[in-house]
Protein backbone atom coordinates (compact mmCIF):
# COMPACT_ATOMS: atom_id res chain seq x y z
CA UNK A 1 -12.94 -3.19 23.36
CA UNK A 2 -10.05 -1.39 21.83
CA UNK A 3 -10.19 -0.91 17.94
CA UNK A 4 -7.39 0.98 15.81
CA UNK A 5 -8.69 3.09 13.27
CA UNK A 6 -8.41 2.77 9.80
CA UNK A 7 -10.05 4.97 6.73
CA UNK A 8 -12.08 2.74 6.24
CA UNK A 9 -13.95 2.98 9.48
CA UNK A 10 -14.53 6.33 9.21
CA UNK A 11 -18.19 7.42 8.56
CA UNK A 12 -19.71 11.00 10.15
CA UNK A 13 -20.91 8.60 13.23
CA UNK A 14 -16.82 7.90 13.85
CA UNK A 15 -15.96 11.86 13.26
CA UNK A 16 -19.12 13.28 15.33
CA UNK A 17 -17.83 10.21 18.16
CA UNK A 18 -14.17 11.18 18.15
CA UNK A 19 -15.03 15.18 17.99
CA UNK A 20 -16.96 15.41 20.95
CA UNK A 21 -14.49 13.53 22.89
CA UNK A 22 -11.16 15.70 21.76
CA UNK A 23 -13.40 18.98 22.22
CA UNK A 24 -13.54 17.66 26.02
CA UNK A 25 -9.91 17.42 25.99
CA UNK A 26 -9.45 21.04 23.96
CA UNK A 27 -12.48 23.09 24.26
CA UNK A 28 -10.86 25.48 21.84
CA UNK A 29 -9.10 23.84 19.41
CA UNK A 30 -10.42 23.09 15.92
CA UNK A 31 -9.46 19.11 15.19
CA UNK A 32 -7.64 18.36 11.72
CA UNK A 33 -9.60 15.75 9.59
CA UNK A 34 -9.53 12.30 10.54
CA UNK A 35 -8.41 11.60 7.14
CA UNK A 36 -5.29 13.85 7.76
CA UNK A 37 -4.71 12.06 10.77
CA UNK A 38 -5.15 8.68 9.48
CA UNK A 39 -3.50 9.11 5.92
CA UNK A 40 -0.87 6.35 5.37
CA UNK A 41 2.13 8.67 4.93
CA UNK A 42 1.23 10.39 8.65
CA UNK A 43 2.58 7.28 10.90
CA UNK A 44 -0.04 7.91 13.21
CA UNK A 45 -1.78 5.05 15.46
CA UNK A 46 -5.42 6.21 16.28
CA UNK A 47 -6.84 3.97 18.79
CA UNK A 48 -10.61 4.04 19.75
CA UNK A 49 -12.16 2.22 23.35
CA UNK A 50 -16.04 1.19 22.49
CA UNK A 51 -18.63 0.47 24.33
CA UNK A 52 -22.04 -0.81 22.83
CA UNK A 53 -20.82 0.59 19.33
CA UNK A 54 -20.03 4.05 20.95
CA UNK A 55 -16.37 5.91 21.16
CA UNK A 56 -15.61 6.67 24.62
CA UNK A 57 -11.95 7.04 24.58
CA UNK A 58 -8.89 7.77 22.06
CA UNK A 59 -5.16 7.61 22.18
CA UNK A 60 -3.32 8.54 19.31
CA UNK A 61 0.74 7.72 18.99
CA UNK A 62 2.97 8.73 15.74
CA UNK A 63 5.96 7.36 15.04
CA UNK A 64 9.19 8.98 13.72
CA UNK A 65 12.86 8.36 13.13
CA UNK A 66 15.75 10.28 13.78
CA UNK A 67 19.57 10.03 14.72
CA UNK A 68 18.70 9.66 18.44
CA UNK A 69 16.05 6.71 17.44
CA UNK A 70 12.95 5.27 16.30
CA UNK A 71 10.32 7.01 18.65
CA UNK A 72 6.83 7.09 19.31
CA UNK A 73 4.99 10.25 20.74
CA UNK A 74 1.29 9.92 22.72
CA UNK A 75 -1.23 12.49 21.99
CA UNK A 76 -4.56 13.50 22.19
CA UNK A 77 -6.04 10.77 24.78
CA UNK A 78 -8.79 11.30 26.47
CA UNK A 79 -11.28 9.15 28.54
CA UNK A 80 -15.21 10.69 28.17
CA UNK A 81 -15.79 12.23 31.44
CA UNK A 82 -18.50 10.09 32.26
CA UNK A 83 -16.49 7.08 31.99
CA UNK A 84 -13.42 8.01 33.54
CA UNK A 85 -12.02 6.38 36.77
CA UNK A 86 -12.71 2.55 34.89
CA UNK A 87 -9.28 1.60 33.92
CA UNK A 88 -10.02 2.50 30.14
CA UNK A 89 -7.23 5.37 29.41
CA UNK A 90 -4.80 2.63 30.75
CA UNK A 91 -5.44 0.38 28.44
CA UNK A 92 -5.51 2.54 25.68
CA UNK A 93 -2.00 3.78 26.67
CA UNK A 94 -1.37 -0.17 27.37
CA UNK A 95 -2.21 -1.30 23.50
CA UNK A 96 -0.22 1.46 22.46
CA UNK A 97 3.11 0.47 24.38
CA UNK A 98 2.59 -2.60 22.68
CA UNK A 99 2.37 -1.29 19.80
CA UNK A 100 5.40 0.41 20.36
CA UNK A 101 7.27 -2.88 21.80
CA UNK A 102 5.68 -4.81 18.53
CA UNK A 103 7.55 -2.22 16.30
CA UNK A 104 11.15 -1.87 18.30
CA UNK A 105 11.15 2.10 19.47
CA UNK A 106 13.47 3.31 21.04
CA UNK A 107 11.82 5.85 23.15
CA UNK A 108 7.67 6.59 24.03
CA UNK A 109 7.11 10.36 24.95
CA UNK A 110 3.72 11.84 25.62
CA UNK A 111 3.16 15.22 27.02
CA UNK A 112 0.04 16.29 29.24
CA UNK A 113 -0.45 19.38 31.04
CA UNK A 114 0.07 19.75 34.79
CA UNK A 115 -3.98 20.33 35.69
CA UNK A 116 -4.55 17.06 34.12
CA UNK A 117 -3.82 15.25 37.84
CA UNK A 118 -5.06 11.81 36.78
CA UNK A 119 -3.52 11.49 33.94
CA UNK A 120 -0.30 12.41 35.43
CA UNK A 121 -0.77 9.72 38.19
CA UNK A 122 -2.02 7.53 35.71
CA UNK A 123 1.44 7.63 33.42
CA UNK A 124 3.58 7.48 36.70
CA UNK A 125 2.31 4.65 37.52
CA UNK A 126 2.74 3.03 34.03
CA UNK A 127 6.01 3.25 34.02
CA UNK A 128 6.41 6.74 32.46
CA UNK A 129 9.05 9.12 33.97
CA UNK A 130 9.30 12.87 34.19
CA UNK A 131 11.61 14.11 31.79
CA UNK A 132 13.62 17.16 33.18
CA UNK A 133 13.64 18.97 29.81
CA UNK A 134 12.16 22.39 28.38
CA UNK A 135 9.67 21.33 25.89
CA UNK A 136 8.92 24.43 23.66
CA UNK A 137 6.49 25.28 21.17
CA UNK A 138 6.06 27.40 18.08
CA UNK A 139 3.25 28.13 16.90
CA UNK A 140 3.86 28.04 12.20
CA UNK A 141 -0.02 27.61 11.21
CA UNK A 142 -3.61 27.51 12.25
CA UNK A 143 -4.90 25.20 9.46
C-alpha cells in the first residue's frame, strides 16, 4: 500500500522507518528532518510503500515553477534491499507520475547515479529518457 506522508504521521517509528531506508540509499549522508521535508512551504511529495505497518520504500518528488514550466523533480527513492525485485519502486514512481499528471507539470526529472543498474532499467522502461545534459552541483551548506 502506498501512503503520502503528512506531519501528522510522523512519530519516531516513521523517522527510525524512513532513516534506515535513505541510509541504504546514502550510507554517508546525514538526512534533513522529516519536518523540513514535509513543511507546507517545501512542495515536496513524500511517498511511503507499507507492508504490515512497516516502511519499505520512499519516493520523494518537489515541485517548482519557472519560465521553462511547472516541474516536478524525483529524489531519494529507494526500495529496502530485501524487498527489491517486487515491482514496489515502480509503483512508487507510478503514484508519483500521477501525481504529477493530477497537477499539470510540464516536465518530471529524477536523477540516479550510473551504479544504480536497476533503477536505471527500471526508469527506461517507464517511460523516462536520458537527458543529454551536464547536470552540475555545488556544494553551499552541510546543514
Amino acid at each position: 500500500m502506498i501512503k503520502q506522508l503528512s506531519l501528522t504521521d510522523l512519530n519516531e517509528v516513521v523517522q527510525t522507518e524512513i532513516f534506515s531506508l535513505f541510509k541504504q540509499l546514502a550510507p554517508d549522508m546525514e538526512p534533513l528532518s522529516l519536518e523540513e521535508v514535509l513543511d507546507k512551504q517545501n512542495n515536496c511529495y513524500v511517498l511511503c510503500y507499507m507492508e504490515n505497518s512497516a516502511i519499505i520504500g520512499l519516493a520523494v518528488m518537489c515541485t517548482y515553477k519557472v519560465i521553462s514550466g511547472y516541474n516536478g523533480w524525483i529524489e531519494d527513492v529507494i526500495v529496502d534491499e530485501k524487498y527489491r525485485g517486487k515491482g514496489i519502486g515502480k509503483k512508487l514512481i507510478g503514484q508519483l507520475i500521477k501525481i504529477g499528471q493530477d497537477l499539470n507539470l510540464t516536465n518530471l526529472f529524477l536523477f540516479t547515479g550510473k551504479h544504480r543498474t536497476a533503477a536505471n532499467k527500471l526508469y527506461t522502461r517507464i517511460g523516462f529518457t536520458k537527458k543529454n545534459s551536464n547536470l552540475y552541483s555545488l556544494k553551499i551548506s552541510t546543514y
